[in-house]
Protein backbone atom coordinates (compact mmCIF):
# COMPACT_ATOMS: atom_id res chain seq x y z
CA UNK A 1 -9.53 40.64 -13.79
CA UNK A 2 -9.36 40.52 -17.44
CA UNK A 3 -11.65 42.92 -19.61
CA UNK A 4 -14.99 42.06 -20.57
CA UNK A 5 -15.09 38.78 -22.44
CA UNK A 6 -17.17 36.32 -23.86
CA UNK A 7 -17.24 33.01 -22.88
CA UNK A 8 -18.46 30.77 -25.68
CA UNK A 9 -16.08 28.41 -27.09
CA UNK A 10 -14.63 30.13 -30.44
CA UNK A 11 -16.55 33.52 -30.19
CA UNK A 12 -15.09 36.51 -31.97
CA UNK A 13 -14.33 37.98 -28.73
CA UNK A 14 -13.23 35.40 -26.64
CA UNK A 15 -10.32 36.89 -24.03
CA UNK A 16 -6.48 36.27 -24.89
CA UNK A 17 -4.52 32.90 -24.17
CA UNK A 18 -3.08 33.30 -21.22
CA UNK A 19 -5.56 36.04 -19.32
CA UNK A 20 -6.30 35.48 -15.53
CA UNK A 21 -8.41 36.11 -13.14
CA UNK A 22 -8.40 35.43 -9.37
CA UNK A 23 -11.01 33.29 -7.42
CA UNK A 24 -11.47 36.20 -5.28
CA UNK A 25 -12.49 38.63 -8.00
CA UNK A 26 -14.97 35.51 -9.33
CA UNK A 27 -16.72 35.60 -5.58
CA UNK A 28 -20.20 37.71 -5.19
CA UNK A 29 -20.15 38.94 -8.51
CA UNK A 30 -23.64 39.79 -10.01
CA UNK A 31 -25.22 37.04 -12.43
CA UNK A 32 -27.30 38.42 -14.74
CA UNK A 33 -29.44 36.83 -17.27
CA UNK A 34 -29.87 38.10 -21.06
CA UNK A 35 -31.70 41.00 -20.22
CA UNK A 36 -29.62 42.18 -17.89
CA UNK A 37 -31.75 41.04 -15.02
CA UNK A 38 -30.33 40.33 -11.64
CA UNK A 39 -30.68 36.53 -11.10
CA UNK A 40 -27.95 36.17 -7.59
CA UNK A 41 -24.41 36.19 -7.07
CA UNK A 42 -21.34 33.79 -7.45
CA UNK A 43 -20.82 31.64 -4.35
CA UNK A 44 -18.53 28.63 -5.57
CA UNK A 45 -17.37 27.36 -8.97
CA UNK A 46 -17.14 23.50 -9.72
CA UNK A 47 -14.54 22.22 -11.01
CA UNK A 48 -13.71 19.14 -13.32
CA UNK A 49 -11.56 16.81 -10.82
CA UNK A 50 -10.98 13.83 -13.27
CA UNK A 51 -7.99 16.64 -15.01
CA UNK A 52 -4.88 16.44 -12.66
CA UNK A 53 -3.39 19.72 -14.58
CA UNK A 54 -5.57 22.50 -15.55
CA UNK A 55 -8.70 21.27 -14.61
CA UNK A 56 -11.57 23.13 -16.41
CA UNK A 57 -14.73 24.86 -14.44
CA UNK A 58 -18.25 22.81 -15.17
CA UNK A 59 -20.34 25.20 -13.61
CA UNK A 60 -21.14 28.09 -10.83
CA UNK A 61 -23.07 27.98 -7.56
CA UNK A 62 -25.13 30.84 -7.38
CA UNK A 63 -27.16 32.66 -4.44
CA UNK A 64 -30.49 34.05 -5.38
CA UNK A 65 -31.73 37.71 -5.63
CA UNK A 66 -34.84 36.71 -4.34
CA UNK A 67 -33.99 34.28 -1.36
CA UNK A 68 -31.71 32.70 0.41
CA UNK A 69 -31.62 29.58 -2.57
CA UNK A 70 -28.51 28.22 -4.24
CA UNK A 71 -28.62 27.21 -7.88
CA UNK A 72 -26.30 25.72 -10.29
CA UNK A 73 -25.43 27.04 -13.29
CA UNK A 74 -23.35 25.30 -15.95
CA UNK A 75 -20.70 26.55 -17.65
CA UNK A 76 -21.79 26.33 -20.99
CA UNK A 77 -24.48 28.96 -20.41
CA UNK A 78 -22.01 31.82 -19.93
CA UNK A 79 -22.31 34.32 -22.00
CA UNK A 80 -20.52 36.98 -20.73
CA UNK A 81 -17.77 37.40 -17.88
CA UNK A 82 -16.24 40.58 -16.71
CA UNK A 83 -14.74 42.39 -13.75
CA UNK A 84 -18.57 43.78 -12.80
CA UNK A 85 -20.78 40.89 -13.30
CA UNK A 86 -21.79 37.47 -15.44
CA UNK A 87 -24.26 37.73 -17.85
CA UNK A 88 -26.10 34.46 -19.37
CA UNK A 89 -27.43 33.20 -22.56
CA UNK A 90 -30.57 32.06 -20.64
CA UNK A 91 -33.16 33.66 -17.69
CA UNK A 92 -34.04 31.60 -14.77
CA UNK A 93 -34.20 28.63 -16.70
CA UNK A 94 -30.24 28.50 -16.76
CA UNK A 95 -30.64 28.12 -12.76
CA UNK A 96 -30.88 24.51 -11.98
CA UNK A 97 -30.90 22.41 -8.65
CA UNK A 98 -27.37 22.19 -7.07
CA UNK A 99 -25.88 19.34 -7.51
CA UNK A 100 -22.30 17.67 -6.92
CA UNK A 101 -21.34 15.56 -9.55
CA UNK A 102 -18.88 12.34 -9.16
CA UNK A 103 -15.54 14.04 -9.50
CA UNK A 104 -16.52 17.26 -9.37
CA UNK A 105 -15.05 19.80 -6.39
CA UNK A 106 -16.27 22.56 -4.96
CA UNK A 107 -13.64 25.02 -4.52
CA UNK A 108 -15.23 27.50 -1.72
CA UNK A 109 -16.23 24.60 0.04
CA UNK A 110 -13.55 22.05 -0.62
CA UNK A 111 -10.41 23.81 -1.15
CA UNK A 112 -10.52 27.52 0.02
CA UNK A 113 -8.78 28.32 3.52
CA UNK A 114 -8.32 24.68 3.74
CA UNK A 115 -5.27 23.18 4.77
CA UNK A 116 -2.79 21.81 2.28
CA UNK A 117 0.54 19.43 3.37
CA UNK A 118 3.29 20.59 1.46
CA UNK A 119 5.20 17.30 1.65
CA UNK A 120 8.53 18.66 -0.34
CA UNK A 121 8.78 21.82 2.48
CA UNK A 122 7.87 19.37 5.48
CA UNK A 123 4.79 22.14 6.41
CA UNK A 124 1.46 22.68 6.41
CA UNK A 125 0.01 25.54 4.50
CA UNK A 126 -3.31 27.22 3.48
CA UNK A 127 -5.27 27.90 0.24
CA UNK A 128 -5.84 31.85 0.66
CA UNK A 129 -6.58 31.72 -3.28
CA UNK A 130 -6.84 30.51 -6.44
CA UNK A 131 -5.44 31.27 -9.82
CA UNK A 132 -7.73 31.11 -13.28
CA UNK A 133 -6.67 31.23 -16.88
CA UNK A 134 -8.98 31.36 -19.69
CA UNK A 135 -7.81 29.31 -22.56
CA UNK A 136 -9.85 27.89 -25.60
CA UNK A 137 -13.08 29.59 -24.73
CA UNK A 138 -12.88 27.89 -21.08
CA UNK A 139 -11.76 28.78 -17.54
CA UNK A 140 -9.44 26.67 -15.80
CA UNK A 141 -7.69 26.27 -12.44
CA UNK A 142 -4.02 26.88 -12.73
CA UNK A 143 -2.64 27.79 -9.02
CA UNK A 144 -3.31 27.27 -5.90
CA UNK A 145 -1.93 30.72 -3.48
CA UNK A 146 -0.83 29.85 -1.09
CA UNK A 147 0.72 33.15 0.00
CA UNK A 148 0.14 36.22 2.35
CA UNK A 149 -0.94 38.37 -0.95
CA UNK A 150 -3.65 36.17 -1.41
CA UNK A 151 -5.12 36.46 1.39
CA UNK A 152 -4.87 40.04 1.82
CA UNK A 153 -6.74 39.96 -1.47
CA UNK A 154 -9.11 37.97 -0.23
CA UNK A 155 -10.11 39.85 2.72
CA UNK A 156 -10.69 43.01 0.56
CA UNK A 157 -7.26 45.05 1.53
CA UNK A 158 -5.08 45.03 -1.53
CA UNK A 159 -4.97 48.27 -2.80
CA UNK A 160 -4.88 49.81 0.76
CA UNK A 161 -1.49 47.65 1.45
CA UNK A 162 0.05 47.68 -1.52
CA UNK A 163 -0.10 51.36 -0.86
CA UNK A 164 1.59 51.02 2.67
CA UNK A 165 4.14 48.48 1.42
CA UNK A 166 5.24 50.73 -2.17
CA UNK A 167 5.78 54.08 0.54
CA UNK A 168 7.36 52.20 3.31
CA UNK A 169 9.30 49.24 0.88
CA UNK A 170 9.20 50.10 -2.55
CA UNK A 171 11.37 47.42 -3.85
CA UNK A 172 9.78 44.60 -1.48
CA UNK A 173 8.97 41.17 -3.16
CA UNK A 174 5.52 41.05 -1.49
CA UNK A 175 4.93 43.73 -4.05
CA UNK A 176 5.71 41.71 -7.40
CA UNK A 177 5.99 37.95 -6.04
CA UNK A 178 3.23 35.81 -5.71
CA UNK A 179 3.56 32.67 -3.99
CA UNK A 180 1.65 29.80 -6.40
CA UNK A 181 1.34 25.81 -6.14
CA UNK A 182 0.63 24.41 -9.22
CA UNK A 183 -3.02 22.42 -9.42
CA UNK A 184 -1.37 19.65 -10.72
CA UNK A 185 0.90 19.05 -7.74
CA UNK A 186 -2.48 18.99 -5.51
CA UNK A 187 -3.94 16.05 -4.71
CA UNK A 188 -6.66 14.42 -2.03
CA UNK A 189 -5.46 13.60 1.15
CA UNK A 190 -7.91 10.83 1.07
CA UNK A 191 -10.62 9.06 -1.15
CA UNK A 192 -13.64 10.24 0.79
CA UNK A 193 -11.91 13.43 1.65
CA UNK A 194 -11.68 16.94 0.70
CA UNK A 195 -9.38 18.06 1.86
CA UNK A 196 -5.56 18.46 -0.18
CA UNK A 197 -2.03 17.81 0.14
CA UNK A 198 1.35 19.17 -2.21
CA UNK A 199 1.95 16.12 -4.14
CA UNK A 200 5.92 17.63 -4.68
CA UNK A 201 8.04 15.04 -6.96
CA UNK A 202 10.58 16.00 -4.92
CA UNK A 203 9.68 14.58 -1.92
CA UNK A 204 7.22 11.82 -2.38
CA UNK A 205 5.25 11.22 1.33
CA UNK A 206 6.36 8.22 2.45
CA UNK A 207 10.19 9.40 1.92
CA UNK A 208 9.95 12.67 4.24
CA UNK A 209 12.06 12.01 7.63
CA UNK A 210 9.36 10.94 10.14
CA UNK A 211 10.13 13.66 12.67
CA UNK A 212 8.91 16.26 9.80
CA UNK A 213 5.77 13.99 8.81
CA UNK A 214 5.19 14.10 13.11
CA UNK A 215 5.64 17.92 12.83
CA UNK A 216 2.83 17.83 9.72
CA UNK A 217 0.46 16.09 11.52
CA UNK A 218 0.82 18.37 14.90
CA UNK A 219 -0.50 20.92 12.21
CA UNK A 220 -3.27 18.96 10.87
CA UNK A 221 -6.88 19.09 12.14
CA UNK A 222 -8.31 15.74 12.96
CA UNK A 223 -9.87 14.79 10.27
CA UNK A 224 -6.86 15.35 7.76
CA UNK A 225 -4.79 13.52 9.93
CA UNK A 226 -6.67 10.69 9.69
CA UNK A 227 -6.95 10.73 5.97
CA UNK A 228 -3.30 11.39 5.68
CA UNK A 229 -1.74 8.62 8.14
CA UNK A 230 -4.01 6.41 6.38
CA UNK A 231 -2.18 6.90 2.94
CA UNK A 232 1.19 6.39 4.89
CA UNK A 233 3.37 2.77 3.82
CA UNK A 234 3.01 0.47 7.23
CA UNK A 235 6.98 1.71 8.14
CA UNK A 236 7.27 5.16 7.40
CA UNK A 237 3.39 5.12 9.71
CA UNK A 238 5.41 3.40 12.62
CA UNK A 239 8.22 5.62 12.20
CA UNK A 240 6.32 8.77 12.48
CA UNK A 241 4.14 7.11 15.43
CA UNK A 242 7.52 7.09 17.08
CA UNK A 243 8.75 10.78 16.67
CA UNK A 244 5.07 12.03 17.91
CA UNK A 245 4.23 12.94 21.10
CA UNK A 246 2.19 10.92 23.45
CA UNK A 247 -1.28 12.42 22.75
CA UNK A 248 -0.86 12.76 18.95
CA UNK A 249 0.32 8.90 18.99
CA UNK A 250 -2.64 8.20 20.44
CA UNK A 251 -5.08 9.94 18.27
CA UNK A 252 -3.36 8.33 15.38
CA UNK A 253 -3.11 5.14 16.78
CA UNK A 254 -7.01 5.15 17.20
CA UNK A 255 -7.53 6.28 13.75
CA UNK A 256 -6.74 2.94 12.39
CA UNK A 257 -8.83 -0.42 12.52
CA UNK A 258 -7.33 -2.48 15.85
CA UNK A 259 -5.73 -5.15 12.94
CA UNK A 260 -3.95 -2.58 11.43
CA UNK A 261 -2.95 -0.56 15.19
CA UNK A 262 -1.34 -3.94 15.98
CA UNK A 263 0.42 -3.90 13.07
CA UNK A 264 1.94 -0.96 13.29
CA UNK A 265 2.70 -1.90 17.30
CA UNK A 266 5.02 -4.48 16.05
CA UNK A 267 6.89 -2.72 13.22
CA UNK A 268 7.48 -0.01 15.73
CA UNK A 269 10.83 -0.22 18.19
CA UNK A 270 9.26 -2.88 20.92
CA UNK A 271 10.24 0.18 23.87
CA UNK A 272 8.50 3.00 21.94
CA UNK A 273 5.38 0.69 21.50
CA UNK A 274 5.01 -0.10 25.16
CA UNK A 275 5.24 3.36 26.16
CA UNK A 276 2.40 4.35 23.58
CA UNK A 277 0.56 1.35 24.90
CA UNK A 278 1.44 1.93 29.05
CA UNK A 279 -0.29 5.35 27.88
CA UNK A 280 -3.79 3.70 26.86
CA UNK A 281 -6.49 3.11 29.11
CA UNK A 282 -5.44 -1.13 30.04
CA UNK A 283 -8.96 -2.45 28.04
CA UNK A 284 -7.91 -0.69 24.74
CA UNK A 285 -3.99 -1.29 25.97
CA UNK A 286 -5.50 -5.56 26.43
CA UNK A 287 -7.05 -5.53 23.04
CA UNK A 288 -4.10 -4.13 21.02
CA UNK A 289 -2.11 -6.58 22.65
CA UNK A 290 -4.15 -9.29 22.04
CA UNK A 291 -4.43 -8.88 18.05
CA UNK A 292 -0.48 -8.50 18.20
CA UNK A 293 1.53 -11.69 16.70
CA UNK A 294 3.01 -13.83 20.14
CA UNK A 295 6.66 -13.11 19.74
CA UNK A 296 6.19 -9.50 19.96
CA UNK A 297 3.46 -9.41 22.44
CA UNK A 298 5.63 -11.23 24.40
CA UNK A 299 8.46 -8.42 24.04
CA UNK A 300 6.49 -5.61 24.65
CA UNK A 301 4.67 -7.43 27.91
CA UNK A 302 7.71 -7.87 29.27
CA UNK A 303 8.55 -3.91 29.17
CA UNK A 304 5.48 -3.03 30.25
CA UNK A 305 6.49 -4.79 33.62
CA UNK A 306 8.86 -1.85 34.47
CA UNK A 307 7.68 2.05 34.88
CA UNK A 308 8.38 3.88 31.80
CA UNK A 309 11.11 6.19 33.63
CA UNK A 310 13.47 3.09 34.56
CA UNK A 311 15.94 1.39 32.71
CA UNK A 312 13.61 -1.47 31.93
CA UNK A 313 10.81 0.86 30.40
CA UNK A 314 13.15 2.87 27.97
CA UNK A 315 15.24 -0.11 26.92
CA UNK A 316 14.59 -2.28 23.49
CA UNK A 317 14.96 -6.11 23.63
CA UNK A 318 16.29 -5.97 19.87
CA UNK A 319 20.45 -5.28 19.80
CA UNK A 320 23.18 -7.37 18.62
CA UNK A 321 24.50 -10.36 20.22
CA UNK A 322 27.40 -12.63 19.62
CA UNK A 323 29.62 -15.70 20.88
CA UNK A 324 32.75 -14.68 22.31
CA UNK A 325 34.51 -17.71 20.86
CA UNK A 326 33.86 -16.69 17.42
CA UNK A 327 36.33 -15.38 14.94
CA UNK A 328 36.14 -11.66 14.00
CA UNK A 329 34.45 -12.98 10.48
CA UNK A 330 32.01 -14.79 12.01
CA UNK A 331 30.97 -11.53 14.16
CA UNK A 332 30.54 -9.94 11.13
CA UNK A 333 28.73 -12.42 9.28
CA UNK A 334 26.43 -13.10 12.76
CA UNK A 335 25.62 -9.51 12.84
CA UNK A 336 24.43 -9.35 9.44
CA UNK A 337 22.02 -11.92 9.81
CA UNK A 338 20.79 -9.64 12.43
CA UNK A 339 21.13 -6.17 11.51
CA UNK A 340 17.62 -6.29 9.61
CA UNK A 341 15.62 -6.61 13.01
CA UNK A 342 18.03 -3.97 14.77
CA UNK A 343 17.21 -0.58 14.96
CA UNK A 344 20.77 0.45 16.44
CA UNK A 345 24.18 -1.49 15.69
CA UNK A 346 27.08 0.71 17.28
CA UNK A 347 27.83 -1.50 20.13
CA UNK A 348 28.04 -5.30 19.82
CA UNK A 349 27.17 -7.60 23.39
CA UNK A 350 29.24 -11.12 23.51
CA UNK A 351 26.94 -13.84 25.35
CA UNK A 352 27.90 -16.65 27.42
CA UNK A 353 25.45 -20.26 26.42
CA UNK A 354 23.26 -18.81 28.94
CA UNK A 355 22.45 -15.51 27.65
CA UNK A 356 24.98 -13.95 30.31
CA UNK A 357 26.70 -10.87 29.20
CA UNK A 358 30.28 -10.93 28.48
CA UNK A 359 31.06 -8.11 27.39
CA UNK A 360 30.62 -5.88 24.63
CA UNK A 361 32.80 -4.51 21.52
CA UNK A 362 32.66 -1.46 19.07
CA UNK A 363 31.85 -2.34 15.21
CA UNK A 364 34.67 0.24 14.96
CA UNK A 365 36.80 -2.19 16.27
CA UNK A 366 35.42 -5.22 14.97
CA UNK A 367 36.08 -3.39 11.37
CA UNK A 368 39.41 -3.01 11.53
CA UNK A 369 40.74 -5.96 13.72
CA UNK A 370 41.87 -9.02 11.27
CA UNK A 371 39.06 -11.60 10.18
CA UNK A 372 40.90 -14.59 11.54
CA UNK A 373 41.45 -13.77 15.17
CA UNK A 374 39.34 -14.55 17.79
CA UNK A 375 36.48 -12.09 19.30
CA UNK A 376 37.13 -12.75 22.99
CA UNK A 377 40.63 -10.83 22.14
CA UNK A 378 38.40 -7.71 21.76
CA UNK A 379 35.62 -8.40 24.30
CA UNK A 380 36.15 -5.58 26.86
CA UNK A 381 33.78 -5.62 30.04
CA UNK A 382 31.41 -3.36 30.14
CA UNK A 383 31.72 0.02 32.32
CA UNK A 384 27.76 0.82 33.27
CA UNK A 385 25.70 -2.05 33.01
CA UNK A 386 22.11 -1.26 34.35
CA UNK A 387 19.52 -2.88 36.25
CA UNK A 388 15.71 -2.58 35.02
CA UNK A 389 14.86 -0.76 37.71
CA UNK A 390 18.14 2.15 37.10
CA UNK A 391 16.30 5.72 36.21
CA UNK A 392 16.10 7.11 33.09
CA UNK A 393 18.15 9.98 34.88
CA UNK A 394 21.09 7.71 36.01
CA UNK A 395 21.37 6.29 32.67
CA UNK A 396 21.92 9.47 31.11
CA UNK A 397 24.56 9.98 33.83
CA UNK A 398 26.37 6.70 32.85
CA UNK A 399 26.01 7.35 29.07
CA UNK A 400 27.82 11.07 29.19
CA UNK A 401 30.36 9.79 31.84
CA UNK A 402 31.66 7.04 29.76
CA UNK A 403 30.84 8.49 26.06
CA UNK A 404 28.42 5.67 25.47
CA UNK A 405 26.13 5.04 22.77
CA UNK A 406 24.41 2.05 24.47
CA UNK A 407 24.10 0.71 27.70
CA UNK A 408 23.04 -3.20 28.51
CA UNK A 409 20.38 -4.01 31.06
CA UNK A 410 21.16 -7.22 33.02
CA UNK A 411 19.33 -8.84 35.35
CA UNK A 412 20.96 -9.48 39.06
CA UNK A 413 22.54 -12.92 38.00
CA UNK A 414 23.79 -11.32 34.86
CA UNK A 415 21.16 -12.05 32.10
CA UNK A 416 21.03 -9.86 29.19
CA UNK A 417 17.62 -8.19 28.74
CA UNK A 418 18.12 -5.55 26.74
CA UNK A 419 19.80 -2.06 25.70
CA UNK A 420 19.52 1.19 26.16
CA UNK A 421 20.58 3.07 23.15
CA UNK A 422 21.48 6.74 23.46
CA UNK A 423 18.36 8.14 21.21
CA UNK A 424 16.54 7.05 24.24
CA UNK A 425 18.03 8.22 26.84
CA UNK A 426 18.41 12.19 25.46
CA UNK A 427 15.18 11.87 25.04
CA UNK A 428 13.99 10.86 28.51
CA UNK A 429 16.48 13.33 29.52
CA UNK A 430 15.28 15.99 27.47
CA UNK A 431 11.12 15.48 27.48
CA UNK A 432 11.57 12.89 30.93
């Protein structure tokens, strides 16, 4: 810590711009009044939370000598702060009843050993510490460490590693890095919550690639998941809904009012949200259903007919369909007025009038064939069409025989249902 300083605004010896001190130095010190008198020790310090960048401290908590009491102390009664204690301008009368403010946080309680999401490194990591420096006759929070240092300071053992580390390591970076997160790029997971997330500008939340925001929440306790899938834009939610795992989908999916559960149901792929949904007990399954828009109620009931290891259960009822007495132009201008509702474009299926499957063709080679020729000239049949009922298994089989990226579903008279897209099928062959 910095040498003994005063803490008035403007006083003669105020510490140096620029000094620091650690929150773990600040914890159990000795508060003294004027006369030297042992009044308790430092348990938390309160911080302003209305300034996003170096907010200042508004007060301490402080233990009593003579019970087991906490007080609050504001900051304006310091008088004195050094590496051995905190002395005050006033006696007992400076100890007040605790109190938490609006906007005010408690940083033992609110931030220490909590959990933060660092959005821009697609982890979750932990306040071990925090970083003060005085400026202007105040303290204020600068860092957040977030580090293996920090903690080891924490828990009392710097000195006796820093020993071990300079014989066995001398040059090692544990020795003379520190690993800091400024305050500024820490914010509230939630309104009503405590607990913090790395606000990076490099990597704003809703951008992150869903299977890393999945990963996150696997991380999270309960309660910051929660708070965190709440802040999440209705797309990049269903996204990550689809990249977690059964039971986290679950516990997210119940986090949410039912309205806003069947809202995310529907901007989800159709197969991903009936598995999720075959997974639910059938009343909670029933009443997500039934706040669900018709059209894709409909879809997903009709996958939930088939068990979630066939052909049926894995496949999506959303793909890309086309005349095969159009011209190659038309395709192309057909498929873009469907592209927006399709998750997967790589293969194309041709339909007869009665939704009887033709045949399929490659946007590959609808790309480079000539606008003005006719599509039936590059209709080929397809090689593995499945039934509903076709495992998981054998459609894997089918897919790495023939080098497929998608595989239609028919029904026995030739009706096209659906497709099974290759995403799917690793993973049914990888998880089952």
């Amino acid at each position: 810590m910095a040498s003994t300083a005063n803490a008035a605004t403007g006083a003669a010896n105020s510490p140096p711009e620029g000094n620091f001190v650690f929150f773990s130095e600040l914890l159990n010190l000795p508060v003294l009044g004027p006369g030297a008198e042992r009044l308790g020790r430092l348990k938390d310090v309160v911080l302003d939370g209305m300034d996003p960048a170096y907010p200042a401290v508004r007060a301490i908590v402080v233990r009593l000598a003579s019970r087991a009491e906490l007080r609050r102390v504001e900051w304006a009664d310091f008088a004195e702060l050094s590496a051995r204690s905190i002395r005050l301008r006033r006696g007992a009368e400076a100890l007040l009843p605790t109190q938490k403010l609006p906007n005010e946080i408690l940083l033992a309680e609110d931030v220490l050993d909590r959990q933060l999401v660092d959005t821009d490194g697609a982890k979750v990591r932990r306040a071990n510490d925090l970083h003060f420096v005085f400026g202007r006759g105040e303290l204020r929070l600068a860092h957040v460490d977030v580090g293996m240092r920090g903690l080891v300071r924490r828990i009392g053992w710097q000195s006796w590693m820093d020993g071990v580390v300079r014989a066995l390591r001398p040059h090692s970076r544990y020795l003379t890095e520190e690993d800091f997160v400024r305050w500024k790029n820490v914010q509230p997971l939630g309104a009503q919550s405590p607990r913090l997330r790395l606000d990076v500008t490099r990597s704003a939340l809703s951008q992150m690639h869903p299977a890393d925001l999945a990963e996150i929440f696997s991380d999270l306790d309960r309660p910051e998941r929660a708070a965190l899938f709440g802040q999440l834009p209705m797309e990049a939610a269903a996204d990550t809904l689809e990249e977690a795992d059964s039971e986290l989908q679950r516990e997210l999916l119940r986090s949410v009012k039912a309205e806003k559960a069947a809202d995310l149901l529907e901007a989800m792929e159709p197969d991903e949200a009936a598995d999720l949904l075959g997974d639910l007990p059938a009343d909670e399954s029933a009443q997500f259903l039934a706040a669900m828009d018709t059209e894709e109620r409909s879809e997903i009931q009709q996958l939930l007919q088939y068990p979630q290891n066939a052909a049926g259960g894995i496949m999506t009822p959303d793909f890309v369909r086309v005349a095969g007495d159009e011209t190659v132009a038309q395709a192309i201008e057909d498929i873009r007025r469907q592209a927006s509702g399709v998750k997967h474009i790589n293969d194309v299926f041709a339909t007869d009038s009665e939704g009887r499957l033709a045949g399929f063709v490659s946007l590959r080679d609808l790309l480079l064939a000539s606008p003005s020729i006719r599509l039936s000239s590059l209709i080929k049949e397809h090689p593995a069409p499945l039934h509903p009922e076709d495992s998981a298994n054998r459609a894997a089989e089918l897919a790495a025989k023939y080098k497929l990226l998608s595989l239609p579903v028919q029904t026995e008279d030739g009706k096209l249902l659906g497709v099974v897209t290759i995403d799917d099928v690793l993973e049914h062959a990888m998880h089952g």
